[in-house]
Protein backbone atom coordinates (compact mmCIF):
# COMPACT_ATOMS: atom_id res chain seq x y z
CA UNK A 1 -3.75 43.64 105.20
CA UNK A 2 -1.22 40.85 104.95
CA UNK A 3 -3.80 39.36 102.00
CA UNK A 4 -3.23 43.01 100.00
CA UNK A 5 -0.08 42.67 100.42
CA UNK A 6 0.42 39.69 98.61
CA UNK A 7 -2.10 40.54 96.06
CA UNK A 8 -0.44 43.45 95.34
CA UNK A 9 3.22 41.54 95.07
CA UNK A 10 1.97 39.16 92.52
CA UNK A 11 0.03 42.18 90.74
CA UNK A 12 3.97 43.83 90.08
CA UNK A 13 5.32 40.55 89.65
CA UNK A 14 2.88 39.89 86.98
CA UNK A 15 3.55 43.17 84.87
CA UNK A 16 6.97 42.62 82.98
CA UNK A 17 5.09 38.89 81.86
CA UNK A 18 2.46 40.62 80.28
CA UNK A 19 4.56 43.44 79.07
CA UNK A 20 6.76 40.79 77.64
CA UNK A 21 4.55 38.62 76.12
CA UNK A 22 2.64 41.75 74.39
CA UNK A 23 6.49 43.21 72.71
CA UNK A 24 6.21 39.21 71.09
CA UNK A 25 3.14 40.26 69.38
CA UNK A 26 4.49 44.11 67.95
CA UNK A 27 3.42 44.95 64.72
CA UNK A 28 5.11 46.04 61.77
CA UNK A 29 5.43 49.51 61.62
CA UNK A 30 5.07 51.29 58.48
CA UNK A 31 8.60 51.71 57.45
CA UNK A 32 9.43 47.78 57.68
CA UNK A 33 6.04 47.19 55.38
CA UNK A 34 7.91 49.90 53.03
CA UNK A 35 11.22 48.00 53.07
CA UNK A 36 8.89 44.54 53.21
CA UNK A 37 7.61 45.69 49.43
CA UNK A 38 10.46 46.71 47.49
CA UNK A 39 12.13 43.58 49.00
CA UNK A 40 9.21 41.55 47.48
CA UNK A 41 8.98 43.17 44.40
CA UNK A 42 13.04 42.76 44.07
CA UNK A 43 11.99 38.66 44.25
CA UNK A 44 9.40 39.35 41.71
CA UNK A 45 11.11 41.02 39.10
CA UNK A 46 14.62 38.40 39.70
CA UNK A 47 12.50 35.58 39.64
CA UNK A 48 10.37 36.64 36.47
CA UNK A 49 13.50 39.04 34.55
CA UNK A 50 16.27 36.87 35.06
CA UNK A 51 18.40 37.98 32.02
CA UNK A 52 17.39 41.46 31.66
CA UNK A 53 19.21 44.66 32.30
CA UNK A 54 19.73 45.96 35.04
CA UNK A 55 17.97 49.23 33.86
CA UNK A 56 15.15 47.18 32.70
CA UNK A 57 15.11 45.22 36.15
CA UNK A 58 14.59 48.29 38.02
CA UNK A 59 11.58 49.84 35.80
CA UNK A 60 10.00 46.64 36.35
CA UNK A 61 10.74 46.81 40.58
CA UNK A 62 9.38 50.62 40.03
CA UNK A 63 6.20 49.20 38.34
CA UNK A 64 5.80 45.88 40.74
CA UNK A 65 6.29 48.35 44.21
CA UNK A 66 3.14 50.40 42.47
CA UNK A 67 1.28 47.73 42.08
CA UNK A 68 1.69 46.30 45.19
CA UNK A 69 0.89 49.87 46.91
CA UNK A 70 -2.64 48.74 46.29
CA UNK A 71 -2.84 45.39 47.08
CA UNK A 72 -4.12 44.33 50.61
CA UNK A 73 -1.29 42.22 51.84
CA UNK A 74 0.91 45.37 51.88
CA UNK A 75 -1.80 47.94 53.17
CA UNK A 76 -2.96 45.83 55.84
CA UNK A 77 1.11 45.10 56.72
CA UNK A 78 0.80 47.88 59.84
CA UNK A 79 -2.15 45.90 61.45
CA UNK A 80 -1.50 42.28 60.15
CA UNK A 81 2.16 41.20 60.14
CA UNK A 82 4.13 40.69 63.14
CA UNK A 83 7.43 42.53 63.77
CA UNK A 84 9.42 39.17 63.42
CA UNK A 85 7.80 38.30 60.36
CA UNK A 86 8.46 41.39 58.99
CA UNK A 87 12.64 40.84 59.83
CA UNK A 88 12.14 37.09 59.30
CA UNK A 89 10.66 38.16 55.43
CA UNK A 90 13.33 40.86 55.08
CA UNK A 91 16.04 38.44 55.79
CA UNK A 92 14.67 35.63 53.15
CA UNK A 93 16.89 34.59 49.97
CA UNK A 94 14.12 34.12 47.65
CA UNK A 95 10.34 34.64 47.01
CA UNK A 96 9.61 31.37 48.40
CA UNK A 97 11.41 32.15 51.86
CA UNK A 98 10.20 35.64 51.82
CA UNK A 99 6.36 34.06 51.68
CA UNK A 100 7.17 31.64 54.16
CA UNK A 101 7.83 34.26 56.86
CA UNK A 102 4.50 35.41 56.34
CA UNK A 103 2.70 31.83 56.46
C-alpha cells in the first residue's frame, strides 16, 4: 500500500515535466507559417528589388508568397517548424537571420 502510494506521488509529480517539456516542442500552427511566408518573401523581394517602387515591391511580394505556397518548406511549416522558430524567424532583420532560425 505504502509502495502505491509512492508510485503514485512520483506518477503526479512527474506530469507537469512531461507536460512541460512537450509545450518546448509545439509546432507552428498554420497562421504563424502564413505570417512566416510573407515575412520571407518581404526579405526576398528587399534583398533582390532594392531600388524599386514600392508598388513594384509589393507585386513582386504578391508573386514570391505564390510561389512559395507551393514549395515544401512552407507546406510542411505546421508539422516541421517549432513554435520558437517560427517567433525566432518572425523576429529576424534580414534573410540571413530569418534562415538561421530555421537551421
Amino acid at each position: 500500500m505504502y509502495a502505491m502510494k509512492i508510485c503514485r506521488l512520483m506518477a503526479i509529480s512527474l506530469v507537469p515535466i512531461l507536460v512541460g517539456a512537450a509545450g518546448c516542442k509545439r509546432k507552428a500552427n498554420r497562421t504563424q507559417c502564413d505570417e512566416m511566408m510573407g515575412r520571407f518573401a518581404e526579405f526576398a523581394v528587399k534583398e533582390r528589388m532594392g531600388d524599386a517602387s514600392v508598388a513594384q515591391k509589393q507585386a513582386a511580394i504578391a508573386r514570391e508568397r505564390e510561389e512559395l505556397r507551393g514549395d515544401d518548406r512552407f507546406r510542411n511549416c505546421t508539422s516541421q517548424v517549432s513554435a520558437d522558430e517560427a517567433r525566432c524567424a518572425m523576429a529576424a532583420t534580414s534573410g540571413a537571420g530569418f534562415m538561421k532560425c530555421l537551421e
